[in-house]
N, C-alpha and C. Protein backbone atom coordinates (compact mmCIF):
# COMPACT_ATOMS: atom_id res chain seq x y z
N UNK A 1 -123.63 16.71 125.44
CA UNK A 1 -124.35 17.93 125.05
C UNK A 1 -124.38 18.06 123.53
N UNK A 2 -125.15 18.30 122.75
CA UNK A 2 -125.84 18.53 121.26
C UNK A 2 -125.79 19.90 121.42
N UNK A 3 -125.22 20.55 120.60
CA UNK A 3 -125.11 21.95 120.29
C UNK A 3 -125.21 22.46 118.49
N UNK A 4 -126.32 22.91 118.62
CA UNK A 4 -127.15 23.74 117.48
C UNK A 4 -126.68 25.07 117.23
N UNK A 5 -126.02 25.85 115.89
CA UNK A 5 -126.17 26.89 115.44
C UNK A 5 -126.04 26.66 114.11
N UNK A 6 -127.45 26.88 113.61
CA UNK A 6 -127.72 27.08 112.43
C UNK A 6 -127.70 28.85 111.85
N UNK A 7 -126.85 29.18 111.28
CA UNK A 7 -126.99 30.35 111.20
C UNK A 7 -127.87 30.38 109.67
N UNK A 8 -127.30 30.14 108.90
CA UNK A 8 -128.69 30.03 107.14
C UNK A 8 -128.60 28.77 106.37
N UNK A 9 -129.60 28.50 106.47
CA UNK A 9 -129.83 27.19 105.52
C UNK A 9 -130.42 28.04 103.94
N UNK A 10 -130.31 27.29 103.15
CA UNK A 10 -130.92 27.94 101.44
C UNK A 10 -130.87 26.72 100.94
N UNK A 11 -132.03 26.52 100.08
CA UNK A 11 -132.44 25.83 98.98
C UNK A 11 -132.40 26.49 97.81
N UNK A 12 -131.20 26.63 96.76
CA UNK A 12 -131.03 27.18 95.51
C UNK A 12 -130.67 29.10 96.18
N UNK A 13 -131.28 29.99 95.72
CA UNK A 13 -131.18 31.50 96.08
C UNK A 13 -132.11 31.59 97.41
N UNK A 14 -133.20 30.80 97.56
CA UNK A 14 -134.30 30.88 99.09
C UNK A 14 -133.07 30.51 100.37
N UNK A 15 -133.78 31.36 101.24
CA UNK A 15 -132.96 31.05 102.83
C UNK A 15 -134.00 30.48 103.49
N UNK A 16 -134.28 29.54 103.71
CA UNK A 16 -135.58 28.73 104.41
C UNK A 16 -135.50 28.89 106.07
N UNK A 17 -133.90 28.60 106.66
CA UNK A 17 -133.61 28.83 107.96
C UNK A 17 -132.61 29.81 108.29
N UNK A 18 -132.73 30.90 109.80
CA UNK A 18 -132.15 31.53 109.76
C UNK A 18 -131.67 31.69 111.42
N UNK A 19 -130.37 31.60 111.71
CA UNK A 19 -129.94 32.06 113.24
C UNK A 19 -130.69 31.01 114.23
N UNK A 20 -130.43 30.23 114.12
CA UNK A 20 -131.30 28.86 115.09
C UNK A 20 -130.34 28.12 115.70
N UNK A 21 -130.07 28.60 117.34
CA UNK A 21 -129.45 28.37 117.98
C UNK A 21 -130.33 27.55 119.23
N UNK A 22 -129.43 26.68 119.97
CA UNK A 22 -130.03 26.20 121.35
C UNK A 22 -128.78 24.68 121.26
N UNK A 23 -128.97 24.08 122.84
CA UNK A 23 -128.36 23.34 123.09
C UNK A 23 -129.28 21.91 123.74
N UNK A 24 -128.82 21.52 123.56
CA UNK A 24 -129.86 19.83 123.95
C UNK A 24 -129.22 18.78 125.29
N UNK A 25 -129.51 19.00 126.39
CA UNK A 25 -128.35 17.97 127.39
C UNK A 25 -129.05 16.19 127.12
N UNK A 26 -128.13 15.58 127.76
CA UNK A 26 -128.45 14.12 127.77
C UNK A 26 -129.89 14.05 128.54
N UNK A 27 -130.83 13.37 128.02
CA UNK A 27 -131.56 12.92 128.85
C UNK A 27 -133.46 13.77 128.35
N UNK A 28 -132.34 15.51 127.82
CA UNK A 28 -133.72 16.55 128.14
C UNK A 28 -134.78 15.80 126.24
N UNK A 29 -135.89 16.56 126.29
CA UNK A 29 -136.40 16.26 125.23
C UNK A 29 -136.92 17.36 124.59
N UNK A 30 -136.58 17.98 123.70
CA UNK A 30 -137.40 19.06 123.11
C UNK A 30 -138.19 18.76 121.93
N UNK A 31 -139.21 19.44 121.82
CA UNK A 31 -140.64 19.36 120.97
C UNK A 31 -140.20 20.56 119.53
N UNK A 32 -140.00 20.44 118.45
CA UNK A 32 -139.81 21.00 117.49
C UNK A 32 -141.43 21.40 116.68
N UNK A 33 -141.95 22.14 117.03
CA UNK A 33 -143.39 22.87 116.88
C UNK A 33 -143.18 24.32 114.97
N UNK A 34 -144.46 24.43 114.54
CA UNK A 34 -144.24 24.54 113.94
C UNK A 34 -144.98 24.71 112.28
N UNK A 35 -145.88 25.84 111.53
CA UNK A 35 -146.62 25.29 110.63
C UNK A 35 -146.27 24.40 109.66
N UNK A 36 -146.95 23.63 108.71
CA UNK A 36 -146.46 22.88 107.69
C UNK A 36 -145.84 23.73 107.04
N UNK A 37 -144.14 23.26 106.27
CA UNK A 37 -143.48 23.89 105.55
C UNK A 37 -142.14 24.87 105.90
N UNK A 38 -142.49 25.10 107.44
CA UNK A 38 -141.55 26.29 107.98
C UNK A 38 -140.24 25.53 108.00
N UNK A 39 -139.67 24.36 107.55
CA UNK A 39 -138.59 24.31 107.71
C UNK A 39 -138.32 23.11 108.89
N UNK A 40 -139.76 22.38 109.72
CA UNK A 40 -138.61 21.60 110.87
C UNK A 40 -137.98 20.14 110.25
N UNK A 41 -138.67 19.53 109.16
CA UNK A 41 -137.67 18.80 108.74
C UNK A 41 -136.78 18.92 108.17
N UNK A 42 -136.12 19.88 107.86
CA UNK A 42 -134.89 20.62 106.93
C UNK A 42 -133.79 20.60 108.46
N UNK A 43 -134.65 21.09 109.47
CA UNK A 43 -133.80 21.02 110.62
C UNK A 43 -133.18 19.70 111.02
N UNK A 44 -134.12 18.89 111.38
CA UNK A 44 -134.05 17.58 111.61
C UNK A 44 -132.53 16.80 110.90
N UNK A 45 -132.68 17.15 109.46
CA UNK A 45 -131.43 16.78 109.02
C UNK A 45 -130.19 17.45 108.82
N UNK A 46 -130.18 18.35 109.16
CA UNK A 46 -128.97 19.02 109.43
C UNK A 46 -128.86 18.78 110.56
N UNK A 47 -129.62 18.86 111.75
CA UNK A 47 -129.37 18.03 113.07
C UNK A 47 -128.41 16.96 112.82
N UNK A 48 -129.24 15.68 112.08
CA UNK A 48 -128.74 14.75 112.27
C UNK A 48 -127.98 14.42 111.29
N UNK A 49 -127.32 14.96 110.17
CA UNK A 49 -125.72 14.84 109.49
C UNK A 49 -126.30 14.60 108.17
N UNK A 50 -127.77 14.24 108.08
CA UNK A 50 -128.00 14.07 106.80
C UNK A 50 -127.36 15.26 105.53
N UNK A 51 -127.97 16.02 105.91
CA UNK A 51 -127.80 17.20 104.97
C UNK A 51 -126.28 17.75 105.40
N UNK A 52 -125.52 18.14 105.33
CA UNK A 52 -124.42 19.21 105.79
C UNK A 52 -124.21 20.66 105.19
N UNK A 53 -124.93 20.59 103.76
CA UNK A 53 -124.89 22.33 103.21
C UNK A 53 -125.74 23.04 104.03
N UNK A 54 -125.00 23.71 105.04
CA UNK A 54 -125.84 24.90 105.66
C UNK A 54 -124.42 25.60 106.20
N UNK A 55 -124.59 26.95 106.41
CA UNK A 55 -123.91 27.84 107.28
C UNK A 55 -124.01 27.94 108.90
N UNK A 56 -123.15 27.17 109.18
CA UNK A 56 -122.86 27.22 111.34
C UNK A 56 -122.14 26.17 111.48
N UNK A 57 -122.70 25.20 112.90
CA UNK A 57 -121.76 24.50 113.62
C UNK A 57 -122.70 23.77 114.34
N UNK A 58 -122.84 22.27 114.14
CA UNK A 58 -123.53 21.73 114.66
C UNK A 58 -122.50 20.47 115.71
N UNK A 59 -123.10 20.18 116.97
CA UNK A 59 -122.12 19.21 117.60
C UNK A 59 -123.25 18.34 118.05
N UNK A 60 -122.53 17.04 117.25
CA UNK A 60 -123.87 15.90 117.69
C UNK A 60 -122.71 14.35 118.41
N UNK A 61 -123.80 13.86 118.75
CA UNK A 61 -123.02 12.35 119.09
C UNK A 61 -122.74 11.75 118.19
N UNK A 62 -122.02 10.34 118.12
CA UNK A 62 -122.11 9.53 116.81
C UNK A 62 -122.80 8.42 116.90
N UNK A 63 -123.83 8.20 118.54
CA UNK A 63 -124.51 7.26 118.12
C UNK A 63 -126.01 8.15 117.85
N UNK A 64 -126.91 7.97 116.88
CA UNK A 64 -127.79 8.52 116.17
C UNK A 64 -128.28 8.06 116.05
N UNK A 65 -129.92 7.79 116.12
CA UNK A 65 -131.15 7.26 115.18
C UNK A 65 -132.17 8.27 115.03
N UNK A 66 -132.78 7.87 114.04
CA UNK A 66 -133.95 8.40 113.59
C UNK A 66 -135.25 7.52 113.22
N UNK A 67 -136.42 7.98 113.68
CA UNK A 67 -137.64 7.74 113.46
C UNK A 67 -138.16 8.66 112.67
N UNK A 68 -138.57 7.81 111.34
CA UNK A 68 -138.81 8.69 110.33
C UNK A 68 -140.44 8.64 110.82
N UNK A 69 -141.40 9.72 109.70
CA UNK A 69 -142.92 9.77 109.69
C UNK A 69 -143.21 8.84 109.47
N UNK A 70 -142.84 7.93 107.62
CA UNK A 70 -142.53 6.78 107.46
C UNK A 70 -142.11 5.67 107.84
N UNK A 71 -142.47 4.10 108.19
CA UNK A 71 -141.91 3.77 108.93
C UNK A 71 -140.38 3.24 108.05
N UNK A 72 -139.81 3.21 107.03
CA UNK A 72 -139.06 2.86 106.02
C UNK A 72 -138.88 1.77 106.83
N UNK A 73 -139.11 0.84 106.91
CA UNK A 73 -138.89 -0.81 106.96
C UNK A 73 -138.75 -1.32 105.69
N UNK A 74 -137.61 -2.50 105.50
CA UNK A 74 -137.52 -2.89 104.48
C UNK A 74 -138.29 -4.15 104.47
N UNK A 75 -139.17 -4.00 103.32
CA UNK A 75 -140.15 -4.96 103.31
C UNK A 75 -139.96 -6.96 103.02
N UNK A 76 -138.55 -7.11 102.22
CA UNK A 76 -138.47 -8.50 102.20
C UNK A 76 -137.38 -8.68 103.34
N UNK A 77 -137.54 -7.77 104.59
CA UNK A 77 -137.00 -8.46 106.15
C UNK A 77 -137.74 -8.91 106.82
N UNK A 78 -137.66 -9.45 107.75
CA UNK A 78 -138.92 -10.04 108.84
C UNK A 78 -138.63 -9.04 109.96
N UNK A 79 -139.35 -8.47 110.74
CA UNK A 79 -139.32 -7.77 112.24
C UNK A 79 -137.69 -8.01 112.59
N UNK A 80 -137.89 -9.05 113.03
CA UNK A 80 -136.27 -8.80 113.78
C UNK A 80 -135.10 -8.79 113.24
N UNK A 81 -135.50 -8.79 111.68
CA UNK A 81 -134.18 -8.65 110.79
C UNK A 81 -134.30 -7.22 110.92
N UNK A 82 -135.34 -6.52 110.30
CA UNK A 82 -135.18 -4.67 110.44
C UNK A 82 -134.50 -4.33 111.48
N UNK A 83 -134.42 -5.06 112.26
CA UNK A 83 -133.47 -4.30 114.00
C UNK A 83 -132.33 -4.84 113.65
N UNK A 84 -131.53 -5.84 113.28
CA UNK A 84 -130.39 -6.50 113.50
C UNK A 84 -129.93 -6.00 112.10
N UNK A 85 -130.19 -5.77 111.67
CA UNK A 85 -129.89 -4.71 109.96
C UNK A 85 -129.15 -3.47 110.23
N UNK A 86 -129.67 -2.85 110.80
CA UNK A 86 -129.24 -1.85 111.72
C UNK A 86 -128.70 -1.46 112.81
N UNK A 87 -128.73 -2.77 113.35
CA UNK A 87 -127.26 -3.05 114.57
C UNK A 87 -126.99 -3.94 114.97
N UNK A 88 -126.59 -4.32 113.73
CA UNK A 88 -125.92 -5.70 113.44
C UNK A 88 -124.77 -6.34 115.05
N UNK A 89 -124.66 -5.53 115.54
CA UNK A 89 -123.82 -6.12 116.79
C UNK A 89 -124.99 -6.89 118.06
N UNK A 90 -126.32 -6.45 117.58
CA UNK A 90 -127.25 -6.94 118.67
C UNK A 90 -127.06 -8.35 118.50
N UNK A 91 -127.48 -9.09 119.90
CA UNK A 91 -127.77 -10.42 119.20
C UNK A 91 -129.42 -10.84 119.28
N UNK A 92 -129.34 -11.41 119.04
CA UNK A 92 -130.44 -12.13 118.64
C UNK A 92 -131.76 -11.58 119.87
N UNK A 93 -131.40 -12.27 121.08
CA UNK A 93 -131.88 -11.96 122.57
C UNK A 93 -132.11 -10.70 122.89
N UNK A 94 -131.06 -9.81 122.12
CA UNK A 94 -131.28 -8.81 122.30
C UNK A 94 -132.46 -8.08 121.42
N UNK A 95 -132.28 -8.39 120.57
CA UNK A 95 -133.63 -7.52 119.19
C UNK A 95 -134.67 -8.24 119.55
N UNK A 96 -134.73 -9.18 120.37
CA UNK A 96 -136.10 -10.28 120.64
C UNK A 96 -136.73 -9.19 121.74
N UNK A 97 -135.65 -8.63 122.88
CA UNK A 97 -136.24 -7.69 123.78
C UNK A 97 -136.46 -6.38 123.35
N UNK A 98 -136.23 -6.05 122.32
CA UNK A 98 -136.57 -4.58 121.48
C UNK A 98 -137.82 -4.54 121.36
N UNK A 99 -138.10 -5.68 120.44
CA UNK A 99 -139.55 -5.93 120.04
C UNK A 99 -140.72 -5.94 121.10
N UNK A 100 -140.43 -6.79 122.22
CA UNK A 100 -140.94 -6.78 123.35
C UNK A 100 -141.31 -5.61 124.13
N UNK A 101 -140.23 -4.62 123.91
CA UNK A 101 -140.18 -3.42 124.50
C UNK A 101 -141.69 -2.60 124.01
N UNK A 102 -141.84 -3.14 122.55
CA UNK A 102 -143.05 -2.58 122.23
C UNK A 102 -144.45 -3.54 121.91
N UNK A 103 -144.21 -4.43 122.12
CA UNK A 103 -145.31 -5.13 122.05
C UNK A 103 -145.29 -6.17 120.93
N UNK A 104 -144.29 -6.07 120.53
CA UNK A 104 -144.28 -7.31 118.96
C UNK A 104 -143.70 -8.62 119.26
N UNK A 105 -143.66 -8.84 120.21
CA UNK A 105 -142.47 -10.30 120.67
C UNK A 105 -143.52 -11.27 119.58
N UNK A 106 -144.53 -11.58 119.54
CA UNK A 106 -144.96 -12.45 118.55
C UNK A 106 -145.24 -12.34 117.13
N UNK A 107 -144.40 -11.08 116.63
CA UNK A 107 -144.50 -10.47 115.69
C UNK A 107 -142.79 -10.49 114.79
N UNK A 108 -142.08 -11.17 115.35
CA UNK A 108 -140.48 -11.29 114.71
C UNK A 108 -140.50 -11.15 113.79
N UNK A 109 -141.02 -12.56 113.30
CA UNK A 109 -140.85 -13.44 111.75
C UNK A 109 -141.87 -13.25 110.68
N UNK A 110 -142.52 -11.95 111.12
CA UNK A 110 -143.06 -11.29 110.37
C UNK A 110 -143.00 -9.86 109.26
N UNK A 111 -143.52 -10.38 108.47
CA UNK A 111 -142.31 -9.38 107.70
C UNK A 111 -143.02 -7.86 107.50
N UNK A 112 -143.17 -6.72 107.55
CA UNK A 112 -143.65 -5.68 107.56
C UNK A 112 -145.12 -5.49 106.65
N UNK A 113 -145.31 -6.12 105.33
CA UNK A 113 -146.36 -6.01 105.10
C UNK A 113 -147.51 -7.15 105.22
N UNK A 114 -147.22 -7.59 106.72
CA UNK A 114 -148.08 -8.18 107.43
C UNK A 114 -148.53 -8.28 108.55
N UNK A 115 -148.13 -6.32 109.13
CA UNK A 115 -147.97 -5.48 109.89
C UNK A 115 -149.24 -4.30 109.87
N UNK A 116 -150.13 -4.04 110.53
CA UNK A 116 -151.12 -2.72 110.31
C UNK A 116 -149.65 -1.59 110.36
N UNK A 117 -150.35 -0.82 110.02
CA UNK A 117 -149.25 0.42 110.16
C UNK A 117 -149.08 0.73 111.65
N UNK A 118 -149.61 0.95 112.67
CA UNK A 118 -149.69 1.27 113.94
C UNK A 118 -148.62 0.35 114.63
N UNK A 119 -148.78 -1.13 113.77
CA UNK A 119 -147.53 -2.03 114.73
C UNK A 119 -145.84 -2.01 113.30
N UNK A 120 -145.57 -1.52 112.25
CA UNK A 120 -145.20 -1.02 111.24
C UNK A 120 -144.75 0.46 112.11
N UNK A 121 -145.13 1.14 112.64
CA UNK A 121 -144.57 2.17 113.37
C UNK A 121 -144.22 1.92 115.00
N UNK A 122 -144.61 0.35 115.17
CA UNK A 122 -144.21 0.38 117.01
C UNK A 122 -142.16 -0.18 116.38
N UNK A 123 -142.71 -1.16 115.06
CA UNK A 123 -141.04 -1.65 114.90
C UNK A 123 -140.39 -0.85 114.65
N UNK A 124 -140.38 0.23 114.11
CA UNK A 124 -139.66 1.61 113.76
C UNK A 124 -139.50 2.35 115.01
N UNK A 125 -140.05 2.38 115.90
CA UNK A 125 -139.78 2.92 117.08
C UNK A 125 -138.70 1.89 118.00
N UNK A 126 -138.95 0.22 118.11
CA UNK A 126 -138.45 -0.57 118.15
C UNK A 126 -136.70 -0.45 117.51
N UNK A 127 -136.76 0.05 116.40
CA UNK A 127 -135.86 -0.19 115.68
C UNK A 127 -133.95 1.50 116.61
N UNK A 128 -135.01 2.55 116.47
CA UNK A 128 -135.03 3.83 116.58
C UNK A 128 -133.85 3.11 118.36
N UNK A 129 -134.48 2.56 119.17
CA UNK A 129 -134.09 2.39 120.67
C UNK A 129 -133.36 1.29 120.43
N UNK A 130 -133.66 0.58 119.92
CA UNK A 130 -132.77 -1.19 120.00
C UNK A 130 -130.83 -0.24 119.84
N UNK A 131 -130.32 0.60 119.54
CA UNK A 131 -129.33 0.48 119.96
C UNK A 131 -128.78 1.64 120.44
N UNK A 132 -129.67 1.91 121.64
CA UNK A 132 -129.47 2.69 122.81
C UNK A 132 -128.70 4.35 122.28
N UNK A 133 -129.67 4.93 121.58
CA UNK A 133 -128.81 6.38 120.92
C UNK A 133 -128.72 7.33 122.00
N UNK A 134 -127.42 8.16 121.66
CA UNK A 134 -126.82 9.08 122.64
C UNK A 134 -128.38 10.54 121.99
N UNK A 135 -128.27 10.25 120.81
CA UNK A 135 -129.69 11.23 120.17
C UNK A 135 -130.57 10.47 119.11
N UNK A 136 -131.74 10.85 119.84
CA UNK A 136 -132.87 10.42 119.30
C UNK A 136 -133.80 11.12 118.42
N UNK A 137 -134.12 10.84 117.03
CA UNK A 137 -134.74 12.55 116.11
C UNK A 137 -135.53 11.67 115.54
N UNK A 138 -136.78 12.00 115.88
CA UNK A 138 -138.43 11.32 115.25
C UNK A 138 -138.86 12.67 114.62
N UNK A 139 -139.39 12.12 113.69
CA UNK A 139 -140.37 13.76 112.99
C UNK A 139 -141.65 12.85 112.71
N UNK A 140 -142.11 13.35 113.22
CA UNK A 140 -143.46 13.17 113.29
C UNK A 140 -144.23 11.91 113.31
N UNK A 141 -143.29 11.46 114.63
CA UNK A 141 -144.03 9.54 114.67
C UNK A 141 -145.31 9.26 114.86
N UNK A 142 -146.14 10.28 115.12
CA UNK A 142 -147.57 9.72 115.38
C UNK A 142 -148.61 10.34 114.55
N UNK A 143 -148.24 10.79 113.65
CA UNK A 143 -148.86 11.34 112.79
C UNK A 143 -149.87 10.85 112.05
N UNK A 144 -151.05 10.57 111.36
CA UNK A 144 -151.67 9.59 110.52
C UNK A 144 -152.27 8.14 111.66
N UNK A 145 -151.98 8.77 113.06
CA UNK A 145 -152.34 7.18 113.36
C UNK A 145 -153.95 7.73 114.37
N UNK A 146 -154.93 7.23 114.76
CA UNK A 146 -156.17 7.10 115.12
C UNK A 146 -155.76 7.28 116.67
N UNK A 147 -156.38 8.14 117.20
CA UNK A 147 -156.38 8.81 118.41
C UNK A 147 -155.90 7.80 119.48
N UNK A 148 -156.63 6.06 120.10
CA UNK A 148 -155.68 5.04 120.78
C UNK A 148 -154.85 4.91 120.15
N UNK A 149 -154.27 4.41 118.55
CA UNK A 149 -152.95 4.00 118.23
C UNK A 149 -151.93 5.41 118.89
N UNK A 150 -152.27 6.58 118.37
CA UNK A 150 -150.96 7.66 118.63
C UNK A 150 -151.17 7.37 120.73
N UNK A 151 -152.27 7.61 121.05
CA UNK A 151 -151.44 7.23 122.62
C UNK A 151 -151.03 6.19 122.56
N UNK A 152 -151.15 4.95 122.45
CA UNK A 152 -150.14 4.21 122.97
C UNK A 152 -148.75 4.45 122.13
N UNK A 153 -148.33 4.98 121.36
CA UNK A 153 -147.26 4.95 120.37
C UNK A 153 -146.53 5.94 121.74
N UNK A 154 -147.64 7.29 121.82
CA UNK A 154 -147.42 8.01 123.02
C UNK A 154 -146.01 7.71 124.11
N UNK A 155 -147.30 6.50 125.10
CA UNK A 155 -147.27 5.82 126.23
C UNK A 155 -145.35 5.06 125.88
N UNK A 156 -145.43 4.27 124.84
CA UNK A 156 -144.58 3.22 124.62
C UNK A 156 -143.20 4.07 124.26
N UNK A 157 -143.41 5.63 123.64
CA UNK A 157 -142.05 6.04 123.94
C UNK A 157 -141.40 6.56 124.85
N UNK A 158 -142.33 6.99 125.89
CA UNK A 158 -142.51 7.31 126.95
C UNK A 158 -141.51 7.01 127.99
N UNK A 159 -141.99 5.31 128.04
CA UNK A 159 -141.31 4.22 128.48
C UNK A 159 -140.22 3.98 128.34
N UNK A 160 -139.45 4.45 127.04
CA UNK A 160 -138.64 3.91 125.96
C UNK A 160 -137.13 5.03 126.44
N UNK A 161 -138.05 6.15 126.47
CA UNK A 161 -137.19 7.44 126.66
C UNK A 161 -136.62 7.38 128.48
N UNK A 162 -137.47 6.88 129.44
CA UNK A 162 -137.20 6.63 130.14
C UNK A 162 -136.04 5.54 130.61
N UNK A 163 -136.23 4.17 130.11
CA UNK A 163 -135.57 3.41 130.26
C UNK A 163 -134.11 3.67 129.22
N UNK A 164 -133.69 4.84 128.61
CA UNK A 164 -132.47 5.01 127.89
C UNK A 164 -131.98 5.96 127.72
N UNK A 165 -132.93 7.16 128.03
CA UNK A 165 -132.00 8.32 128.52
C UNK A 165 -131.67 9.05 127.37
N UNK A 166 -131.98 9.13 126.05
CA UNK A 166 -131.30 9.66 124.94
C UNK A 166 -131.89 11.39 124.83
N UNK A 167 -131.07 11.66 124.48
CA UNK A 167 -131.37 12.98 123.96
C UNK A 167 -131.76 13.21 122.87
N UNK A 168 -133.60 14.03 123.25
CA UNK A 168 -134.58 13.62 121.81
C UNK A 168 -135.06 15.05 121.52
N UNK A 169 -134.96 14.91 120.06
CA UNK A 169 -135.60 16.43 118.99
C UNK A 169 -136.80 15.37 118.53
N UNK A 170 -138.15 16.09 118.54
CA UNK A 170 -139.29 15.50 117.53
C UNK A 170 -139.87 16.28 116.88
N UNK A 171 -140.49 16.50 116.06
CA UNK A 171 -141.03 17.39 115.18
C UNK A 171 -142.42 17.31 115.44
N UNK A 172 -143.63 17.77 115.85
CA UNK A 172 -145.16 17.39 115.87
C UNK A 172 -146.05 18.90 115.32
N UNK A 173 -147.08 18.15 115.33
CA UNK A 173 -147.98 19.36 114.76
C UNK A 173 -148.90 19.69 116.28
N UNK A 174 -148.89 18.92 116.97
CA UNK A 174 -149.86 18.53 118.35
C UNK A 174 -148.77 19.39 119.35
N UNK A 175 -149.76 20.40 119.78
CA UNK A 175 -149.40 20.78 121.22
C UNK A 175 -149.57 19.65 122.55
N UNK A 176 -150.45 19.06 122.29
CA UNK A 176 -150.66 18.20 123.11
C UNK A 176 -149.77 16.44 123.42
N UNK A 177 -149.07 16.66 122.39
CA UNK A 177 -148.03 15.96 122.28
C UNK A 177 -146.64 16.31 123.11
N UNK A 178 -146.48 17.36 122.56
CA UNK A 178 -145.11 18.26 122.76
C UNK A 178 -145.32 18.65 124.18
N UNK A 179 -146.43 18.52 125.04
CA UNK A 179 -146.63 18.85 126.50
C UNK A 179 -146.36 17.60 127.19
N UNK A 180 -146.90 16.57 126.75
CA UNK A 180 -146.81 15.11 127.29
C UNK A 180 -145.32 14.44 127.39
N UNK A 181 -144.43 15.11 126.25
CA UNK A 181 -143.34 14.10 125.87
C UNK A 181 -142.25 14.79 126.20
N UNK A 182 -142.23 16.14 125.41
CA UNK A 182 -140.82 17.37 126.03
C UNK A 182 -141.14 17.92 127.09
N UNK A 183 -139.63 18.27 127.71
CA UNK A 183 -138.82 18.53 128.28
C UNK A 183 -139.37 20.31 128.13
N UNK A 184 -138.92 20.46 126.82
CA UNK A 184 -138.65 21.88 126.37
C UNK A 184 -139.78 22.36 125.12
N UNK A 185 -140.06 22.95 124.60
CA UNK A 185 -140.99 23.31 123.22
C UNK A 185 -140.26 24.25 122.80
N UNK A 186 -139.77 24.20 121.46
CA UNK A 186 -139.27 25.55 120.65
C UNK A 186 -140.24 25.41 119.39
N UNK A 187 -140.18 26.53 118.94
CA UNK A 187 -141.86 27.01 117.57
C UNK A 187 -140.48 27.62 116.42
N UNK A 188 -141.03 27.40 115.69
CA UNK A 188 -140.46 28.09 113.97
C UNK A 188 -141.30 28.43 113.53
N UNK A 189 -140.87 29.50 113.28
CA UNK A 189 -141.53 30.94 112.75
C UNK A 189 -140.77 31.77 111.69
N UNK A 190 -141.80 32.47 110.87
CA UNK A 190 -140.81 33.50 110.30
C UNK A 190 -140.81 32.59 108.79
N UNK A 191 -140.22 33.63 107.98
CA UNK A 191 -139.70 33.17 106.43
C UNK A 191 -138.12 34.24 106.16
N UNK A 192 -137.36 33.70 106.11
CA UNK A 192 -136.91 32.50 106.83
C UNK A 192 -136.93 32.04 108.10
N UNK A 193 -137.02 31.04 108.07
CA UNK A 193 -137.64 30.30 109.48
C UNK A 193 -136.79 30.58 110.52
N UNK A 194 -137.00 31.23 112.07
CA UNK A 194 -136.19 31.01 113.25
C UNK A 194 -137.21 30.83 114.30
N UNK A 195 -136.22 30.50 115.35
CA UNK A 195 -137.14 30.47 116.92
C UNK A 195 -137.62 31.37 117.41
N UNK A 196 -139.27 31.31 117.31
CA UNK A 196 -140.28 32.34 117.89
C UNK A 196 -140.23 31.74 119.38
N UNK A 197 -139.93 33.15 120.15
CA UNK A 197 -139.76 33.11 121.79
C UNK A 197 -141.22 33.27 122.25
């Protein structure tokens, strides 16, 4: 169980977040909804340990990944080095079936900027599952991508979430996302930002 209480976040004298409570079980997925600016990537990382200056009590797992908007791949790795970089205990066979998982098996030894962005965001998703997280926190993985690329990005986490069970926060601007993928939908609202019921 992931347990959230954010009681105030502040940037300098501003309170950006305020009283943002809820709990997350294994398995469920909630949709983090939301205008530009209100605060859900500020959440995101206090979620996930990045940040720690805030006021409350957050209880997370310690296995963690994140799918950034970005795909931050490091560019002089090849595909299956970006996975084994990052969990370094995989072997080889194993990051070969990561890739696979999304469609890159012929795409290893390739190094990211010889990647469209659409398959540049399947390895980042690739990357995100290759070592099976107890929580899963994407902000805004499909963002910028052309109506087939975001479904299949869709479809393929779909799959992904299924076959591993993690307990996932995402951040989207798409209702129609957040219907397809969560579990749950919570909205941020307000200045300072909390959960509009």
């Amino acid at each position: 169980m992931i347990s959230v209480d954010v009681r105030a976040k502040h940037y300098g004298p501003v309170q950006v977040l305020k009283d943002i409570r809820f709990d997350l079980a294994a398995g469920e997925t909630i949709a983090l909804l939301g205008p530009s600016g209100i605060g859900k990537s500020t959440l995101l990382r206090l979620i996930a340990g990045i940040d720690p200056k805030f006021e409350g009590r957050i209880v997370r797992p310690d296995k963690i990944a994140i799918v950034f908007q970005e795909p931050t791949l490091l560019s002089w790795r090849s595909s299956i080095d970006n996975i084994r970089l990052v969990h370094p205990h995989l072997t080889k066979q194993a990051a070969c079936a990561a890739l696979e998982d999304v469609g890159l098996s012929d795409k290893a030894d390739l190094f990211p900027g010889q990647l469209s962005l659409g398959q540049q965001r399947r390895l980042s998703l690739a990357r995100g599952f290759a070592g099976e997280p107890d929580l899963l926190i994407m902000d805004e993985p499909f963002v910028s991508l052309d109506a087939k690329a975001a479904d299949e990005m869709l479809s393929l986490t779909e799959s992904l979430i299924a076959k591993t069970h993690p307990a996932t926060i995402f951040v989207t601007h798409s209702a129609s996302e957040a219907k397809r993928l969560a579990t749950r939908i919570l909205t941020l609202g307000g200045h300072p930002a909390t959960l509009v019921t």
